[in-house]
Protein backbone atom coordinates (compact mmCIF):
# COMPACT_ATOMS: atom_id res chain seq x y z
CA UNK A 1 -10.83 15.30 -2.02
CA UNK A 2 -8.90 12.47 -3.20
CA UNK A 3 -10.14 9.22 -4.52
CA UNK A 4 -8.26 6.09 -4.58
CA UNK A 5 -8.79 2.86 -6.64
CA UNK A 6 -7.10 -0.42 -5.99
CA UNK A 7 -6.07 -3.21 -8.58
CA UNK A 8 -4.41 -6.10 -9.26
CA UNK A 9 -5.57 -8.72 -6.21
CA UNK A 10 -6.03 -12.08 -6.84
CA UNK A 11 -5.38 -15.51 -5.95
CA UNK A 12 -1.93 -17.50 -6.42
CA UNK A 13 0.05 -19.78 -4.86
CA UNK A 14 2.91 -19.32 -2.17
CA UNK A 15 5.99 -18.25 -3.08
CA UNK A 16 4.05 -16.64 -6.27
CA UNK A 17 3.79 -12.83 -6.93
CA UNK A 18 1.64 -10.02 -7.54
CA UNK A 19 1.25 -6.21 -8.26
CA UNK A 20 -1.04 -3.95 -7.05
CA UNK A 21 -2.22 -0.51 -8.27
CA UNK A 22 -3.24 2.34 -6.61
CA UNK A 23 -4.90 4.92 -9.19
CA UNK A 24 -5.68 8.22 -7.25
CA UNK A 25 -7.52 11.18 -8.92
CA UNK A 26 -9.02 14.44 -7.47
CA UNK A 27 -6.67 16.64 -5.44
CA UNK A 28 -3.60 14.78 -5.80
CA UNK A 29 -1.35 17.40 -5.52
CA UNK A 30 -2.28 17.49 -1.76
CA UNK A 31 -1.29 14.09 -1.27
CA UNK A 32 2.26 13.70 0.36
CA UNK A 33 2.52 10.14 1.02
CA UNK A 34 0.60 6.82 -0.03
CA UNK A 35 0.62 3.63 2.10
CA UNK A 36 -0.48 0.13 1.88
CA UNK A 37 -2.14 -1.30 4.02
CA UNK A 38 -3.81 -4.69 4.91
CA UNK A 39 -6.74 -6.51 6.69
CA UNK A 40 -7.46 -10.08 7.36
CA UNK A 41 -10.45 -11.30 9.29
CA UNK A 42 -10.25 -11.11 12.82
CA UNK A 43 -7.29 -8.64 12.79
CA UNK A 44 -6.59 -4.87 12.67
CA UNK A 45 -5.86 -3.07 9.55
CA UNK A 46 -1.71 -3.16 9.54
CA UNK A 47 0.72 -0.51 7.25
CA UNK A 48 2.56 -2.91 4.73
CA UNK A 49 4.51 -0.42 2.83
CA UNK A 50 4.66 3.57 2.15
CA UNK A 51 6.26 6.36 -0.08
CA UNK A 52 5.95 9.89 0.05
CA UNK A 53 5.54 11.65 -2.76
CA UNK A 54 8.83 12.58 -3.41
CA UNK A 55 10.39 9.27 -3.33
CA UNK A 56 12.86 10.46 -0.69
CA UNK A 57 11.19 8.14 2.45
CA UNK A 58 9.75 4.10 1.19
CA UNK A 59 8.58 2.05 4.66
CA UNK A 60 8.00 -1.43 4.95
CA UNK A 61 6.80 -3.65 7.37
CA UNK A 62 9.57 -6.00 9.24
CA UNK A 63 6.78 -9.07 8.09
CA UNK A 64 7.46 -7.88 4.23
CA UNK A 65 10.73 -6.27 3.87
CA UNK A 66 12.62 -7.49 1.15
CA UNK A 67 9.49 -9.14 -0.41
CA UNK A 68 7.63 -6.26 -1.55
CA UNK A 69 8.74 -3.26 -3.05
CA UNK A 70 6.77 0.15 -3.03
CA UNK A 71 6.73 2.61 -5.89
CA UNK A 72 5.47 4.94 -8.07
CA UNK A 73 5.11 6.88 -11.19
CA UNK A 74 3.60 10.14 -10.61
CA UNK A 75 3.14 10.96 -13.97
CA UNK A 76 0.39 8.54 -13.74
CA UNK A 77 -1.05 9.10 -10.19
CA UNK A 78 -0.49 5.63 -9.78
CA UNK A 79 1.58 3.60 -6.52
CA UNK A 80 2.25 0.13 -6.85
CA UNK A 81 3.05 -2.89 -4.87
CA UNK A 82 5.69 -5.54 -6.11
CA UNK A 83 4.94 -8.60 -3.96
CA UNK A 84 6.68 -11.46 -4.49
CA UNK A 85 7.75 -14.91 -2.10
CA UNK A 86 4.31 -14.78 -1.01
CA UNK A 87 2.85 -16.79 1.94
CA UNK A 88 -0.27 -17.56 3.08
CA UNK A 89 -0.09 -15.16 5.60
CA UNK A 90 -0.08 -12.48 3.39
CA UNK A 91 -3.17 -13.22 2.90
CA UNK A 92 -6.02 -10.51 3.38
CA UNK A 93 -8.09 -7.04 2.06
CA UNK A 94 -4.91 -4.77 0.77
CA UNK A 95 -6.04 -1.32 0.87
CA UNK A 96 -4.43 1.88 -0.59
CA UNK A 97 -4.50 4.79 1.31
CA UNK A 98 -3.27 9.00 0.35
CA UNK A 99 -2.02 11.27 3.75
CA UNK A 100 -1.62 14.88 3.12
CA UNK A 101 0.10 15.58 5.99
CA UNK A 102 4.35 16.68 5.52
CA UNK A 103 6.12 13.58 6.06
CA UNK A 104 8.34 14.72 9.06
CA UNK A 105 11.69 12.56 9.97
CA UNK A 106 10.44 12.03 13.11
CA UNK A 107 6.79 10.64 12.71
CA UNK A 108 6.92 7.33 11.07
CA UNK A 109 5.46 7.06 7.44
CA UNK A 110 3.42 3.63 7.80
CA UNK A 111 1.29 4.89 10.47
CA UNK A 112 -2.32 4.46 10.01
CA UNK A 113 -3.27 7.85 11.49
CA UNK A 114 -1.41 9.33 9.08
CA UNK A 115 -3.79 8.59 6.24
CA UNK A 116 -6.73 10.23 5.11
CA UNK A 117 -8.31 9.07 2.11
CA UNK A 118 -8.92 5.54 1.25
CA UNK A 119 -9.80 3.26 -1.27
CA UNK A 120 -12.34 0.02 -1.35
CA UNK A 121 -9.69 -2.60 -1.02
CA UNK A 122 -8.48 -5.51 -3.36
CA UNK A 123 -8.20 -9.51 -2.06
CA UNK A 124 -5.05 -10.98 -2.04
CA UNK A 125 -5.75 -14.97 -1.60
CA UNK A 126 -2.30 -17.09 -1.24
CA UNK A 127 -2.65 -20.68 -0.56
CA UNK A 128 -0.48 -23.08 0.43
């Protein structure tokens, strides 16, 4: 079982930036990606960004891409999120989440169904 803790959410201003931090711990050598996803009232849950493991595949979503950057130090069981530029759409509940599944070339990486474990979630409040 794998257990995921988020960090780093908060409040800023647009065109401010942030960092999350995904801390996993229990059978992390069975995870073989980690996403980000995101929730805002009224919506579904969307994929934001995604690495596998072993940094071969990163995903983002078209709404982020060149924004936010996914990565990782494994050393640490740790993912992060690099967001920067952000608008107030960004706004929302960003949740980490662990897939053990292979990543395969042909199924994308930021789909939801590919995620099993997931953590609490962390706010992210921009304002305009």
């Amino acid at each position: 079982q794998v257990h995921l803790v988020e960090s780093g959410g908060g409040s800023v201003q647009a065109g401010g930036s942030l960092r999350l931090s995904c801390a996993a711990s229990g059978d992390t050598a069975s995870i073989k990606k980690t996403g980000w996803f995101r929730q805002s009232p009224g919506k579904e849950r969307e994929g934001v960004a995604a690495i596998s493991t072993d940094g071969d595949t990163t995903s983002y979503a078209e709404s982020v891409n060149g924004r936010f950057t996914i990565s990782q130090d494994n050393a640490k069981n740790t993912v992060y999120l690099q967001m920067s530029s952000l608008k107030p759409e960004d706004t929302g509940t960003y949740y980490c989440a662990a897939g053990a599944a292979d990543v395969m070339w042909w199924r994308p990486i930021l789909q939801i169904d590919q995620y099993d474990s997931w953590g609490q979630g962390t706010q992210v409040t921009v304002s305009s």
